[in-house]
C-alpha atoms as a PDB file:
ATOM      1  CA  UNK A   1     122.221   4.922  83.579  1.00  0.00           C
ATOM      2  CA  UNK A   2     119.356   4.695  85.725  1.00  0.00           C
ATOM      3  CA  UNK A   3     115.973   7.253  85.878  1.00  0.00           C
ATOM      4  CA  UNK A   4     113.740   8.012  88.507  1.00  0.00           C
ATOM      5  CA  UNK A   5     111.502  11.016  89.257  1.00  0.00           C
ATOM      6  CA  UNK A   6     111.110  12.735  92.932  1.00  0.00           C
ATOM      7  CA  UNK A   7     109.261  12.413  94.845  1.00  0.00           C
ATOM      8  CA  UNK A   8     109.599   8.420  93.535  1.00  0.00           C
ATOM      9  CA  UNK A   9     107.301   7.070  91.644  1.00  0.00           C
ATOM     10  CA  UNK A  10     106.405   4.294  89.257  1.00  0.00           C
ATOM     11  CA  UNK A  11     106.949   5.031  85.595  1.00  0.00           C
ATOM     12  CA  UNK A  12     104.375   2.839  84.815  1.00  0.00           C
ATOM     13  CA  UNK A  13     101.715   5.186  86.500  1.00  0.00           C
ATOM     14  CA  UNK A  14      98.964   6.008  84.686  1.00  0.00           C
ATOM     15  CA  UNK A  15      97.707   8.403  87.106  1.00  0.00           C
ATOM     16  CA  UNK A  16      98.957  11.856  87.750  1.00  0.00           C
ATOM     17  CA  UNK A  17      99.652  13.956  90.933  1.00  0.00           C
ATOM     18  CA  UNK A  18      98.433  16.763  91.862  1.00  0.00           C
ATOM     19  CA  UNK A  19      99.780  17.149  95.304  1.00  0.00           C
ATOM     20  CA  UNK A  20     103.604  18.789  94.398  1.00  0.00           C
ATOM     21  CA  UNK A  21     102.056  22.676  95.213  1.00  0.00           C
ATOM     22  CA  UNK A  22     104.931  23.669  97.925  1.00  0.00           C
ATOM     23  CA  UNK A  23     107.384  20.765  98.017  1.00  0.00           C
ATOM     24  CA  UNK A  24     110.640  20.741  98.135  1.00  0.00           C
ATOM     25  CA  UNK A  25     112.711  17.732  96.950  1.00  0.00           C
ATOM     26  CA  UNK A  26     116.433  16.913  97.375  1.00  0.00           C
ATOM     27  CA  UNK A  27     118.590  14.712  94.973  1.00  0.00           C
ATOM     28  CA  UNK A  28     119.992  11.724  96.467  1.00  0.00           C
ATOM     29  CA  UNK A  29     123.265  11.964  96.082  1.00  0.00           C
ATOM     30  CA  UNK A  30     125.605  11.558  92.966  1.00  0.00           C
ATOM     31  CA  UNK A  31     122.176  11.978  91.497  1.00  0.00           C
ATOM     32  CA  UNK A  32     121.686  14.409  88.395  1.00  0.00           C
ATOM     33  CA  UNK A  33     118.611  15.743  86.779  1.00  0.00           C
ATOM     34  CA  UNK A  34     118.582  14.866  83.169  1.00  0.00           C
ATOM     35  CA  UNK A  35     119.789  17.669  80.840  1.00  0.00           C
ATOM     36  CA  UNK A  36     118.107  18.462  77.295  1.00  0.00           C
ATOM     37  CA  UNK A  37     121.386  19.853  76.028  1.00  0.00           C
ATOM     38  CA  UNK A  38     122.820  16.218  76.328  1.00  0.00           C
ATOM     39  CA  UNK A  39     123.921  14.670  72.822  1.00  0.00           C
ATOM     40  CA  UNK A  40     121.888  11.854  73.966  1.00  0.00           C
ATOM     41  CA  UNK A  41     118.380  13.375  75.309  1.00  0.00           C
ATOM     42  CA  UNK A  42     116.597  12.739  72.098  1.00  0.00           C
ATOM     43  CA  UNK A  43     117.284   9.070  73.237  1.00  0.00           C
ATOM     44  CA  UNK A  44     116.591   9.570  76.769  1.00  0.00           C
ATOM     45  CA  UNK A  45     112.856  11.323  76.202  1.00  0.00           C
ATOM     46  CA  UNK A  46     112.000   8.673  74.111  1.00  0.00           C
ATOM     47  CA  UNK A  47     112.807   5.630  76.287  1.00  0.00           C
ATOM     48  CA  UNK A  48     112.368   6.933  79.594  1.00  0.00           C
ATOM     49  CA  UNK A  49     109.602  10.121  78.924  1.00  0.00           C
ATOM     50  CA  UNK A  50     107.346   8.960  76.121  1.00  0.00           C
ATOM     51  CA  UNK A  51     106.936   5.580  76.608  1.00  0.00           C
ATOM     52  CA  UNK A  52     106.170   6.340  80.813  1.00  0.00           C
ATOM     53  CA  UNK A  53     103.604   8.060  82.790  1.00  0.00           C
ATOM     54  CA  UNK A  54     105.719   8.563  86.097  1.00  0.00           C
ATOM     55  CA  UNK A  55     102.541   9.984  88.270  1.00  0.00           C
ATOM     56  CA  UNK A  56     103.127  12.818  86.020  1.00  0.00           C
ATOM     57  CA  UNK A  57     101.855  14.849  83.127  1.00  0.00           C
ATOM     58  CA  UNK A  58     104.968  16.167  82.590  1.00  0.00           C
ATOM     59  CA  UNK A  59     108.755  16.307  83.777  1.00  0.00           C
ATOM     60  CA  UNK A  60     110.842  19.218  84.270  1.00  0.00           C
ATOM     61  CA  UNK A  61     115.085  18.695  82.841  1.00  0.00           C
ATOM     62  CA  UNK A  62     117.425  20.823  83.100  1.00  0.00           C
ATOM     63  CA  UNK A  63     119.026  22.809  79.944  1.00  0.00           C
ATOM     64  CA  UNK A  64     122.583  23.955  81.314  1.00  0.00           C
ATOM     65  CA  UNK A  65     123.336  25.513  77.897  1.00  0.00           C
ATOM     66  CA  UNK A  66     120.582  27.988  78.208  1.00  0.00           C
ATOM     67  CA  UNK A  67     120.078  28.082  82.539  1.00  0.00           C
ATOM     68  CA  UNK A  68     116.524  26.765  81.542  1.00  0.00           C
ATOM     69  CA  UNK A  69     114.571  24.014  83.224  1.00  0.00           C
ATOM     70  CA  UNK A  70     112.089  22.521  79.556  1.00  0.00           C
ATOM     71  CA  UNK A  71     109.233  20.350  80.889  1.00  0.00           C
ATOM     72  CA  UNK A  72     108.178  17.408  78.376  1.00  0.00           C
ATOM     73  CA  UNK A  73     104.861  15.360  77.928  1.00  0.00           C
ATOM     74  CA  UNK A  74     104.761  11.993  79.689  1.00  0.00           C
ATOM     75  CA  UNK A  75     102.390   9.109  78.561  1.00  0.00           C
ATOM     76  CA  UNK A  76     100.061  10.481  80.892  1.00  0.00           C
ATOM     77  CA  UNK A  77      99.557  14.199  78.861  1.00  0.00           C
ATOM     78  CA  UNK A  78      97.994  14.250  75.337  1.00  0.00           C
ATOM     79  CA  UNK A  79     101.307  14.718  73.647  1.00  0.00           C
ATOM     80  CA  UNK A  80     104.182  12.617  74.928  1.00  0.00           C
ATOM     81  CA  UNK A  81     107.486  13.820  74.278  1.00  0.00           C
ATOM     82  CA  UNK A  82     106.378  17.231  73.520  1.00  0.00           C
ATOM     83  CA  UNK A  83     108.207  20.274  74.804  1.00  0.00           C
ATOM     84  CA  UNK A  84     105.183  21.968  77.080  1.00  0.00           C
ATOM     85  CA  UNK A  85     107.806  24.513  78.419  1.00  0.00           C
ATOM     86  CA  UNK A  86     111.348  25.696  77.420  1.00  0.00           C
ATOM     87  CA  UNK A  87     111.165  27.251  81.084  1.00  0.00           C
ATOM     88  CA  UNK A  88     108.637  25.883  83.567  1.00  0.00           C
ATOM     89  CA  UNK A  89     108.591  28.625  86.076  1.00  0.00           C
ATOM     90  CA  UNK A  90     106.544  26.209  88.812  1.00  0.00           C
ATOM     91  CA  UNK A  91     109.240  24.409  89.506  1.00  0.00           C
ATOM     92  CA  UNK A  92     112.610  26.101  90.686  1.00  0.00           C
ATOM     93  CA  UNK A  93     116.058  25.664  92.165  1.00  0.00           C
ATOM     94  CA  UNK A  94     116.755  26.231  95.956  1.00  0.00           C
ATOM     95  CA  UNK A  95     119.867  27.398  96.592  1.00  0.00           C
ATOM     96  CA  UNK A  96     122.833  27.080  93.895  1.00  0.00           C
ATOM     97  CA  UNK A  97     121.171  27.798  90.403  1.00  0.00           C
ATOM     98  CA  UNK A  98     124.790  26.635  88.397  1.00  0.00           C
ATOM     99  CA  UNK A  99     124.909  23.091  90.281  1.00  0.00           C
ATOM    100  CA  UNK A 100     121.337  22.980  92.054  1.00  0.00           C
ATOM    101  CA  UNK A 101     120.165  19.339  94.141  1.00  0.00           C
ATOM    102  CA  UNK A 102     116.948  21.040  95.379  1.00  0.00           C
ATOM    103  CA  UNK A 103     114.533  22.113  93.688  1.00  0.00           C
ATOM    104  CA  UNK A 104     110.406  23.903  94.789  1.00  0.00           C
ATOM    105  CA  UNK A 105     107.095  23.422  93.014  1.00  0.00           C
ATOM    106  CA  UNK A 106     104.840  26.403  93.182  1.00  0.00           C
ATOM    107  CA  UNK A 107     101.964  25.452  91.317  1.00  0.00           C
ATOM    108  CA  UNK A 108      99.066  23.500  92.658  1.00  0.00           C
ATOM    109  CA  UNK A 109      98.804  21.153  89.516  1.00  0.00           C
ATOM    110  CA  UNK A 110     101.908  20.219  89.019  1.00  0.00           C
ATOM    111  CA  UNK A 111     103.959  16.835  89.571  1.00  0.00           C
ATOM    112  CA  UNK A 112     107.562  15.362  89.709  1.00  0.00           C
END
């Protein structure tokens, strides 16, 4: 498997956006967004979340089990890994909620 954020952005970033307030991003396609209710997301936060800054403070997953989208700590917050959210209303699916591939950020602070 391979990770990336949108819009793209280095996971080694130490810096953090600020510029997501009204964007609207698209998966590529055959691209998924990562899942906390995955067997394996323990895994996946800590070698793709913690361990990464991703222009981010934190990134928004989905949790299909509970039609939730969580938003974790990167390296770039003060807790990596940590669950900030278990339902980060800033950033929300366009269209289709059960299969969504776009997705709007509402609040001026936040990043992809």
């Amino acid at each position: 498997r391979t990770f990336t954020v949108l819009p793209e952005a280095s996971p080694y970033s130490s810096t953090q956006g600020m510029d997501m307030k009204d964007v609207i991003v698209t998966l590529p396609h055959g691209a998924i967004v990562v899942d906390s209710s995955d067997p394996d997301f323990a895994e996946i936060c800590n070698r793709v979340i913690v361990p990464h800054g991703w222009h981010a403070y934190s990134l928004s997953c989905r949790n299909a089990k509970a039609n939730k989208w969580p938003a974790y700590g990167t390296a770039n917050s003060v807790a990596a890994g940590t669950r900030f959210s278990d339902d980060w209303s800033y950033m929300r699916p366009v269209g289709d909620a059960r299969l969504p591939t776009s997705f709007k950020f509402t609040h001026p602070s936040t990043s992809a």
